[in-house]
Protein backbone atom coordinates (compact mmCIF):
# COMPACT_ATOMS: atom_id res chain seq x y z
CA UNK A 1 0.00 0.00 0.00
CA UNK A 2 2.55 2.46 0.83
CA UNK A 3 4.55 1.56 -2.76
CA UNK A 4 1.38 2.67 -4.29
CA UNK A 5 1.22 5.76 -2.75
CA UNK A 6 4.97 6.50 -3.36
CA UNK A 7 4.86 5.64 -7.13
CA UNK A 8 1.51 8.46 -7.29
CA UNK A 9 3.66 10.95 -5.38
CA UNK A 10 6.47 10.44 -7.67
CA UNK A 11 3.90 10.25 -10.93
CA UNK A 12 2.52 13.81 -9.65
CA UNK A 13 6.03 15.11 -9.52
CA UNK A 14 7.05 13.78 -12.75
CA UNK A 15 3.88 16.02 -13.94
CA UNK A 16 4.75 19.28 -12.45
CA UNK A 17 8.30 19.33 -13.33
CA UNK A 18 7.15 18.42 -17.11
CA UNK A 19 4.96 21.92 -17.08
CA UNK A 20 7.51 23.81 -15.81
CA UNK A 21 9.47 22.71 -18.05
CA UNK A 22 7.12 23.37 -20.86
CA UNK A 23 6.58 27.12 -19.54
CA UNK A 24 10.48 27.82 -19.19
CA UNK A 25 10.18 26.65 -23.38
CA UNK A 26 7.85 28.30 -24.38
CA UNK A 27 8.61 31.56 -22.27
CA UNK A 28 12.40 30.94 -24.14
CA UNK A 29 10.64 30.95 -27.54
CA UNK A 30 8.61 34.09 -27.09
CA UNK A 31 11.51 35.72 -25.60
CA UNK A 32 13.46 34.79 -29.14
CA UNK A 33 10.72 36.18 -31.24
CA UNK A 34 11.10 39.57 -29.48
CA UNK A 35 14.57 39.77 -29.38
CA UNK A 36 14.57 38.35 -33.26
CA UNK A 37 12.23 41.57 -33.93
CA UNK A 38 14.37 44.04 -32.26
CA UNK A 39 17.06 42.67 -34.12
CA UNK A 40 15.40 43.83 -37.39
CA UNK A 41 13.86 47.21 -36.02
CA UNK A 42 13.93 48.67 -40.19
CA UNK A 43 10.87 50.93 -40.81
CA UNK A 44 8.68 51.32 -44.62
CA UNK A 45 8.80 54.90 -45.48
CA UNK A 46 8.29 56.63 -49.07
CA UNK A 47 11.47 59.00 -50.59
CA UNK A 48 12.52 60.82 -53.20
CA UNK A 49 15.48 62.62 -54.83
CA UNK A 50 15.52 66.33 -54.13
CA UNK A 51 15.59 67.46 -57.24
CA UNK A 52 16.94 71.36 -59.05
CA UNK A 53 13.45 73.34 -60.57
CA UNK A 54 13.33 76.68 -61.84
CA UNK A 55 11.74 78.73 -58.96
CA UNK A 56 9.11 81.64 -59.74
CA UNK A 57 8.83 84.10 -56.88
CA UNK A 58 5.34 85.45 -56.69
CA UNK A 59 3.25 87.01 -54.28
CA UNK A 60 -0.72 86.11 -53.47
CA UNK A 61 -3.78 88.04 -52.38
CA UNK A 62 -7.34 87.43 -52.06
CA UNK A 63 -9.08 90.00 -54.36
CA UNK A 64 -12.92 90.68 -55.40
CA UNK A 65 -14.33 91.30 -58.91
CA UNK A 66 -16.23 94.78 -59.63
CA UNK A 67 -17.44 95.76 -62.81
CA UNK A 68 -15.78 98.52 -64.81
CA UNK A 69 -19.25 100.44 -64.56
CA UNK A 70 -21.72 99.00 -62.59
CA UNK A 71 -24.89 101.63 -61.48
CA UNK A 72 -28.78 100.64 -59.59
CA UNK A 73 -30.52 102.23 -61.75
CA UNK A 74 -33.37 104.16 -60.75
CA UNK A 75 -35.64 107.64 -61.22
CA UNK A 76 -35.21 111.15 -59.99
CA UNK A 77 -39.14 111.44 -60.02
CA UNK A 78 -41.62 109.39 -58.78
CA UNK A 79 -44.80 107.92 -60.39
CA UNK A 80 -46.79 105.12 -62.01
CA UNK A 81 -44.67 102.16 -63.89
CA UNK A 82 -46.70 102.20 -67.34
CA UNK A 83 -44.06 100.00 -69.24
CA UNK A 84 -41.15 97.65 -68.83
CA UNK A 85 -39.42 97.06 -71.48
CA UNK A 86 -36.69 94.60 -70.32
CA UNK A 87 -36.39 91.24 -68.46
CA UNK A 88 -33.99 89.80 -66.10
CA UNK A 89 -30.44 89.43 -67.24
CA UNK A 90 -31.16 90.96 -71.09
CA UNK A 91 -27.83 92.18 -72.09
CA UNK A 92 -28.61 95.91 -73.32
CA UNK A 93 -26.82 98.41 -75.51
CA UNK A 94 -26.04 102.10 -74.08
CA UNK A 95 -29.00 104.29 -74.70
CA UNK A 96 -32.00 102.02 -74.83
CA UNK A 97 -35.27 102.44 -73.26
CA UNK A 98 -35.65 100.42 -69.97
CA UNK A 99 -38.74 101.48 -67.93
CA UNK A 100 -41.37 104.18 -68.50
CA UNK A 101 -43.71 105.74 -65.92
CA UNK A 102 -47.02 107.53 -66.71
CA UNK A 103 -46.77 110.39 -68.11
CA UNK A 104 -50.18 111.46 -69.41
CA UNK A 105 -50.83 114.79 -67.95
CA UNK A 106 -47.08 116.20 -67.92
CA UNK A 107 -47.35 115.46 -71.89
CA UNK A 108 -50.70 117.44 -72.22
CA UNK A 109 -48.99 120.07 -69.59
CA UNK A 110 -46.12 119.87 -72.73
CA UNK A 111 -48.77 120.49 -75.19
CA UNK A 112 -50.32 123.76 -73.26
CA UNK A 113 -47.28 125.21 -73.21
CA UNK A 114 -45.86 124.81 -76.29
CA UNK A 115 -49.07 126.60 -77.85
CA UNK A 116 -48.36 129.23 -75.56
CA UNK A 117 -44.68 129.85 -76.38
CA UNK A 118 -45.93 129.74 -80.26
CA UNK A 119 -48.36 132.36 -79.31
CA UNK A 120 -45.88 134.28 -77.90
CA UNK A 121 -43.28 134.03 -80.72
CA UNK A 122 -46.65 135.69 -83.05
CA UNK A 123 -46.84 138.04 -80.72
CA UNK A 124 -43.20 139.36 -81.10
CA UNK A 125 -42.85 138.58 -84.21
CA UNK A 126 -46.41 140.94 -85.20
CA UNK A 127 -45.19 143.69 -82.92
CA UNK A 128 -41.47 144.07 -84.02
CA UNK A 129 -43.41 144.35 -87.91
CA UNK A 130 -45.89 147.54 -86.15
CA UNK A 131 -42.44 148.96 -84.39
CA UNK A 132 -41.37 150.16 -87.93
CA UNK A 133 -44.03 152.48 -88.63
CA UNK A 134 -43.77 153.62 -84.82
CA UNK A 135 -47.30 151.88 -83.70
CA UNK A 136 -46.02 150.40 -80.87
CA UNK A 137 -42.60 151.47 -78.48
CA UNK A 138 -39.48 149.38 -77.60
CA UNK A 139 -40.90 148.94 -74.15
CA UNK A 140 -43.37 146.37 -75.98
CA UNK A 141 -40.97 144.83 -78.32
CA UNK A 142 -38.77 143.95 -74.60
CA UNK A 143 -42.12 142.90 -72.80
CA UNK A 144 -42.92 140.60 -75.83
CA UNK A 145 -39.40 139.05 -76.16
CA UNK A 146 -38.94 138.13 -72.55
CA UNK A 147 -42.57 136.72 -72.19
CA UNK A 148 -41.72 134.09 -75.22
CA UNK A 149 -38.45 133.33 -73.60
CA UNK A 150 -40.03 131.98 -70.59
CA UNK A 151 -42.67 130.34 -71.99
CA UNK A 152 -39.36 128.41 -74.28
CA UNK A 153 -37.74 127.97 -70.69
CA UNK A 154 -40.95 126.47 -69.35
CA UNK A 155 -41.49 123.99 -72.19
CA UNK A 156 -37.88 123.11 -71.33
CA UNK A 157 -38.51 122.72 -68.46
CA UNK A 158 -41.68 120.50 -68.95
CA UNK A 159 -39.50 118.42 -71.46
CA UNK A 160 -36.98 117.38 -68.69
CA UNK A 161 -39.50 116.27 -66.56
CA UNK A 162 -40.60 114.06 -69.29
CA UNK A 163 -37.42 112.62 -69.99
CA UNK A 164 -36.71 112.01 -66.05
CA UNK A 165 -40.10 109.52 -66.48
CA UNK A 166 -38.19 107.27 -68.96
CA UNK A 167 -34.98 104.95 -67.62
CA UNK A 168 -32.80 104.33 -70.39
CA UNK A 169 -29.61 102.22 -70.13
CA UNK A 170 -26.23 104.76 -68.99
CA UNK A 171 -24.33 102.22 -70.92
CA UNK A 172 -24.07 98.91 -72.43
CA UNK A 173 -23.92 95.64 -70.17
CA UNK A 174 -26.02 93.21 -68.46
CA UNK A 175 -29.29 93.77 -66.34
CA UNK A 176 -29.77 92.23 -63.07
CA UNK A 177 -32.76 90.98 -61.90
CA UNK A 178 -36.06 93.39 -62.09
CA UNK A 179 -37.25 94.53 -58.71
CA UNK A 180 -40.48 96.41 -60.31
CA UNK A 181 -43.61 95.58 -61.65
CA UNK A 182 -45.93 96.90 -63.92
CA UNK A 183 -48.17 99.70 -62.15
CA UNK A 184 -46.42 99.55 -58.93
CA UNK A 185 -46.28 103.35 -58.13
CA UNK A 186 -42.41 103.98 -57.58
CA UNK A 187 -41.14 106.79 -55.18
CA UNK A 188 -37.88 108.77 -56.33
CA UNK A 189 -34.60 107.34 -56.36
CA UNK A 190 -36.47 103.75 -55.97
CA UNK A 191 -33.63 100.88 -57.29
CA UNK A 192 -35.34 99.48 -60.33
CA UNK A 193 -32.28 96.84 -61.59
CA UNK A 194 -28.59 96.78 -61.66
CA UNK A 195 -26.83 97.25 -64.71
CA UNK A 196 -23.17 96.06 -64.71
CA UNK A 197 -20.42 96.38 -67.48
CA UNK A 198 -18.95 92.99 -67.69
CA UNK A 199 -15.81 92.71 -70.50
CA UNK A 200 -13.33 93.79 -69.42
CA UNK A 201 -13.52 93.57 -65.43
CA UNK A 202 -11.50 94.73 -62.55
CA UNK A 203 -9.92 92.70 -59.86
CA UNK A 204 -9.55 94.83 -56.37
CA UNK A 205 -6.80 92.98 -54.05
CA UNK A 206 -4.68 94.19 -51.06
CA UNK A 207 -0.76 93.79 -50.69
CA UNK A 208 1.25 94.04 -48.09
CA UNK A 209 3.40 97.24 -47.98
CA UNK A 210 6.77 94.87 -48.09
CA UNK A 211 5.99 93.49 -51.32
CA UNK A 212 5.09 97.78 -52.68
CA UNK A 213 8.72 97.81 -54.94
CA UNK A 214 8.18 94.77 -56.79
CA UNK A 215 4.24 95.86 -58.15
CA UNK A 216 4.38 98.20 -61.02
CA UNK A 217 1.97 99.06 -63.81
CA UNK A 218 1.50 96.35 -67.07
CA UNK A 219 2.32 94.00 -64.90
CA UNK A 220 0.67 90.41 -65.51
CA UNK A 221 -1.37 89.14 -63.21
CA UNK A 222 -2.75 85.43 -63.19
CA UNK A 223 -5.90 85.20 -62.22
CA UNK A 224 -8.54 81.88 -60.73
CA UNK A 225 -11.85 81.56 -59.94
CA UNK A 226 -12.89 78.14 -57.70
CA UNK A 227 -16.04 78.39 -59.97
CA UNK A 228 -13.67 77.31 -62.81
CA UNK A 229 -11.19 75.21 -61.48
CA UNK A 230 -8.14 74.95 -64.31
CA UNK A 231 -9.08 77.52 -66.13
CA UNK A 232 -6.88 80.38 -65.74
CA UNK A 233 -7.53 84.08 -66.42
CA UNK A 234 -4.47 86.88 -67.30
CA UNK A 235 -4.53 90.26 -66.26
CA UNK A 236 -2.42 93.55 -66.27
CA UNK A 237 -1.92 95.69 -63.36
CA UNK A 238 -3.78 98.96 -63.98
CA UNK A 239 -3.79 100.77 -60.65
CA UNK A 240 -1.89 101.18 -57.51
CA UNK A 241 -3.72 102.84 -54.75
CA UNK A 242 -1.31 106.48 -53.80
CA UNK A 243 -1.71 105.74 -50.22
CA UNK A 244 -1.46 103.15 -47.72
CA UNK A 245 -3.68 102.07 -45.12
CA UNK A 246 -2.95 103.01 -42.27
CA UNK A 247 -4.88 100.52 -40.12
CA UNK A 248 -3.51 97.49 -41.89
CA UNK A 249 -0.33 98.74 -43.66
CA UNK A 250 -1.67 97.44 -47.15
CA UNK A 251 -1.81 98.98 -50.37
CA UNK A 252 -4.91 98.67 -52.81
CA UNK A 253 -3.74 96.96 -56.09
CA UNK A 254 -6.46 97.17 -59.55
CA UNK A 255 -5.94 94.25 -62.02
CA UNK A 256 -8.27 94.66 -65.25
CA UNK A 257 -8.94 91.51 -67.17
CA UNK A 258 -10.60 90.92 -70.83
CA UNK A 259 -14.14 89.04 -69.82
CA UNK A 260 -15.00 87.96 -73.61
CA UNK A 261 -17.27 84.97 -72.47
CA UNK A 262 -18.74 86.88 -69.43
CA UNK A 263 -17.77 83.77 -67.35
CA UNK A 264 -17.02 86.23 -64.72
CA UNK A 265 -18.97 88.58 -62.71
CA UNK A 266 -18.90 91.28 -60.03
CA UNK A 267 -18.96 89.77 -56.51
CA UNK A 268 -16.77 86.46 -57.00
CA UNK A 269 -13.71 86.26 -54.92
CA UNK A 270 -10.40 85.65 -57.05
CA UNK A 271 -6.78 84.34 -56.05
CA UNK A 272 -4.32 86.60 -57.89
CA UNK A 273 -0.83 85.68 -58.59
CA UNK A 274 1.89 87.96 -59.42
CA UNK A 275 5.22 86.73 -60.44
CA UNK A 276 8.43 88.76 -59.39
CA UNK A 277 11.57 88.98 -59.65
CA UNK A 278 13.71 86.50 -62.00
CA UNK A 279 13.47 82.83 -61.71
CA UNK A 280 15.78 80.92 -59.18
CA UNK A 281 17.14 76.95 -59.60
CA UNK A 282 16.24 75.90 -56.03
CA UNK A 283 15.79 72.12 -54.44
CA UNK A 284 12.71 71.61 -54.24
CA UNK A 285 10.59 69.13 -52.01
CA UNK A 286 6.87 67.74 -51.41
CA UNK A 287 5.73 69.68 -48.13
CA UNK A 288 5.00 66.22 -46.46
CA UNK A 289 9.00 65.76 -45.80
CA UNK A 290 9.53 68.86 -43.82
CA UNK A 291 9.41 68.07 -39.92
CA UNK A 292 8.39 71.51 -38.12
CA UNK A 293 9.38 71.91 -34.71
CA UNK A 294 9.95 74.60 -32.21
CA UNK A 295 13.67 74.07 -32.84
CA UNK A 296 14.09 74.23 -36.44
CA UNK A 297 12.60 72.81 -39.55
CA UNK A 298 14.01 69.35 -40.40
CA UNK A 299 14.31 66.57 -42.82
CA UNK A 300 15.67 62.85 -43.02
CA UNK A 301 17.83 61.91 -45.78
CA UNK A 302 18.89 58.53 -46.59
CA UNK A 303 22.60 56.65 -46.90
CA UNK A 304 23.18 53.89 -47.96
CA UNK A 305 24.33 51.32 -45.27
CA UNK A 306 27.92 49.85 -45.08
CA UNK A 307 26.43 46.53 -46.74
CA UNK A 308 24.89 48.87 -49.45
CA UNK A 309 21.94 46.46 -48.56
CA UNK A 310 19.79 48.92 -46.82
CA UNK A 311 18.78 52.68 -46.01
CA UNK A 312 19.61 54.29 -42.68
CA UNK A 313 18.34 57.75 -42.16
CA UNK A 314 20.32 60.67 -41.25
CA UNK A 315 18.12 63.55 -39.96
CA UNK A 316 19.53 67.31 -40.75
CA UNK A 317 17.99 70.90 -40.62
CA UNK A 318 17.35 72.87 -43.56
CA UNK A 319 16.34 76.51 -44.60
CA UNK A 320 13.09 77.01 -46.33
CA UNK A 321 12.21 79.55 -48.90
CA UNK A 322 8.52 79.99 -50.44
CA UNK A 323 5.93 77.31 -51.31
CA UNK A 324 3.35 76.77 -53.98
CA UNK A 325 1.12 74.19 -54.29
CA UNK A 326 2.07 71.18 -52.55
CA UNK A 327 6.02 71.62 -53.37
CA UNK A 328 8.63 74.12 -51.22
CA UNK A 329 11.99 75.41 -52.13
CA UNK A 330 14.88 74.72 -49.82
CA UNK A 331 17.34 77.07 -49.51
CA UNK A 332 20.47 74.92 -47.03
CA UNK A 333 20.35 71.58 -45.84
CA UNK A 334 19.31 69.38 -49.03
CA UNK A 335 21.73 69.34 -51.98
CA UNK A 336 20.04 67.86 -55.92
CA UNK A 337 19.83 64.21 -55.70
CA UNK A 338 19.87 63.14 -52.14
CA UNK A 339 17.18 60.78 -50.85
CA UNK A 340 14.58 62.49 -48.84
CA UNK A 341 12.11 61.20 -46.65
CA UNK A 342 8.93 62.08 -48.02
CA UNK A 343 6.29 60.25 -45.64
CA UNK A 344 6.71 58.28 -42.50
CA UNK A 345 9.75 60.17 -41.11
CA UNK A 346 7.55 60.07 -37.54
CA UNK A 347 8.37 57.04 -36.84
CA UNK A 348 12.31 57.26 -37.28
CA UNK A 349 15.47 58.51 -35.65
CA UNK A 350 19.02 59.27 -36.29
CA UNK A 351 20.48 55.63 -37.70
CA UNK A 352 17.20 54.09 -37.80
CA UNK A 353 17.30 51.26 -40.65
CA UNK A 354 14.75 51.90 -42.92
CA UNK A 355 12.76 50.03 -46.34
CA UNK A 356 11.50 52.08 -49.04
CA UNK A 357 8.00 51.93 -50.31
CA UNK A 358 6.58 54.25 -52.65
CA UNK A 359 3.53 52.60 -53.55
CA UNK A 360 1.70 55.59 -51.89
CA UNK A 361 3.39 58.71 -52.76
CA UNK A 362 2.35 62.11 -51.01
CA UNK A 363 0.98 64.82 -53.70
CA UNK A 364 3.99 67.20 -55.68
CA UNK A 365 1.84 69.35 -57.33
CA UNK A 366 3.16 72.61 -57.76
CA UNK A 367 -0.54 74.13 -59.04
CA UNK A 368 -3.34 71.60 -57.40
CA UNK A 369 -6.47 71.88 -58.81
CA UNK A 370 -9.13 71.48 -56.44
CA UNK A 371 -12.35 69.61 -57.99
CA UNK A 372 -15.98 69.90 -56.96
């Protein structure tokens, strides 16, 4: 009975030493995985060559479009609208009759004195015929003449107010919408529509006072809309305001732009581009591969290991210049041809071992286009 017992004991012993035994194993195996990944710590970023490109200074502002002539028209007497004679968005030529109010009694008012001022001019003209044979005295012949030149002065005056009941178009361009209707009594000065000259058009824009010496007159402007993506308009400077503001230390700058297909109107918001200065051969990178920090702006570029089987990053400061689109010139730091990191440079570190994938490049575009 006791052997029994003894060979269970010993059975049960056999058992725990065997899992311990197993554990120390497998805790030996998972420890040789980890140390196996450690021992290849190399990390999948995308690069690319820094590469020499002409550079184009420019500068950029936000400006507005406004018509070369743009009025609401209106009256300078009030009244009944008797006649519209345009619609909403007719294109009209300088001249032509837009709106007429009633004008029935000022016409007969016409009328009466007209026949009076004829009346008059009998008058004169039968008492300067009796003046020759003495029948009547110069006092007459003054009394006469002055009586027919008021009653000219007040059919003159009658005409005006006639005229000042029809709108006619100050000049050719395109009506806005109508904002009367047809025997709607309107008072004085009452907006009827906008008329707006569209070809050619003006650009307004503000510049910064640094950038003052480089703008001068006929020079070209380029000119977008985001209601035409890719389709690029070209301007010439026109105007440059005399003064500055005070307030914000920017000048006004005028660009005026041919508008043939009257894509554009007053209102839109433009980007303007100016180029100055002469063009520059400058490295030039995405924007993804510059690192900002409070320290400096840096990069990683990439040597080839001693093996010459691998990439190990080197990480170095540069200098930037101006950017456009999604590229930026780099002054010091990057020379043409190294291997820059161009995305997933946030993982890495000086000597970090790295694999290059660029299956997924970041965008280079030095004028993006930005779709709807």
């Amino acid at each position: 009975m006791m052997i029994k017992r003894m060979i269970v004991m010993l059975v049960l012993v056999a058992i725990v030493f065997a899992g311990l035994y197993g554990f120390q194993v497998f805790k030996a195996s998972m420890t040789s995985k980890v140390m196996a990944s450690f021992a290849d710590p190399a990390q999948t970023v995308a690069a690319e060559k820094a590469v020499l490109t002409d550079w184009q200074n420019s500068v950029h502002a936000i400006g507005t479009l406004r018509a070369v002539k743009g009025a609401d028209l209106a009256l300078e007497t009030g009244g009944l609208v008797n006649d519209i004679k345009f619609s909403s968005g007719d294109n009209v030529a300088a001249g032509q009759i837009l709106l007429q109010l009633r004008s029935d009694d000022d016409q007969a008012k016409l009328e009466s004195l007209e026949a009076t001022a004829n009346l008059d001019a009998v008058t004169l003209k039968r008492d300067q015929e009796q003046f020759k044979f003495k029948a009547v005295s110069q006092a007459t012949l003054d009394s006469d003449d002055a009586t027919l030149k008021t009653a000219i002065a007040n059919v003159a005056q009658q005409k005006a107010i006639l005229v000042q009941k029809t709108l006619r178009a100050p000049f050719a361009g395109r009506l806005g919408i109508r904002q009367v209707d047809l025997g709607q009594y309107l008072s004085a000065g009452t907006t009827i529509v906008t008329l707006q000259a569209l070809n050619p058009i003006f650009v307004d824009f503000y510049l910064p006072q640094q950038v003052l010496r480089q703008i001068h007159l006929d020079q070209t402007a380029r000119i977008s809309v985001d209601t035409y993506p890719g389709m690029p308009f070209v301007g010439t400077i026109v105007a440059v305001n005399s003064k500055i503001d005070s307030s914000s230390r920017n000048v006004q700058v005028r660009v005026l732009l041919q508008n043939d297909d009257l894509k554009l109107v007053p209102g839109m918001y433009a980007t303007v581009d100016i180029d100055v200065g002469a063009p520059e051969r400058l490295v030039t990178l995405p924007q993804t591969a510059i690192a900002r920090n409070s320290y400096g702006d840096t990069v990683f570029l990439l040597d080839k290991t001693d093996d010459g089987a691998a990439f190990k990053a080197r990480q170095v400061f540069v200098t930037t210049g101006a950017s456009r689109g999604d590229q930026i010139a780099v002054l010091s730091g990057v020379k043409d041809s190294e291997s820059v990191v161009v995305a997933g440079q946030i993982k890495l570190h000086n000597g970090s071992l790295v694999r290059v994938d660029n299956s997924a490049l970041p965008l280079s575009d030095k004028a993006p286009i930005v779709s709807d």
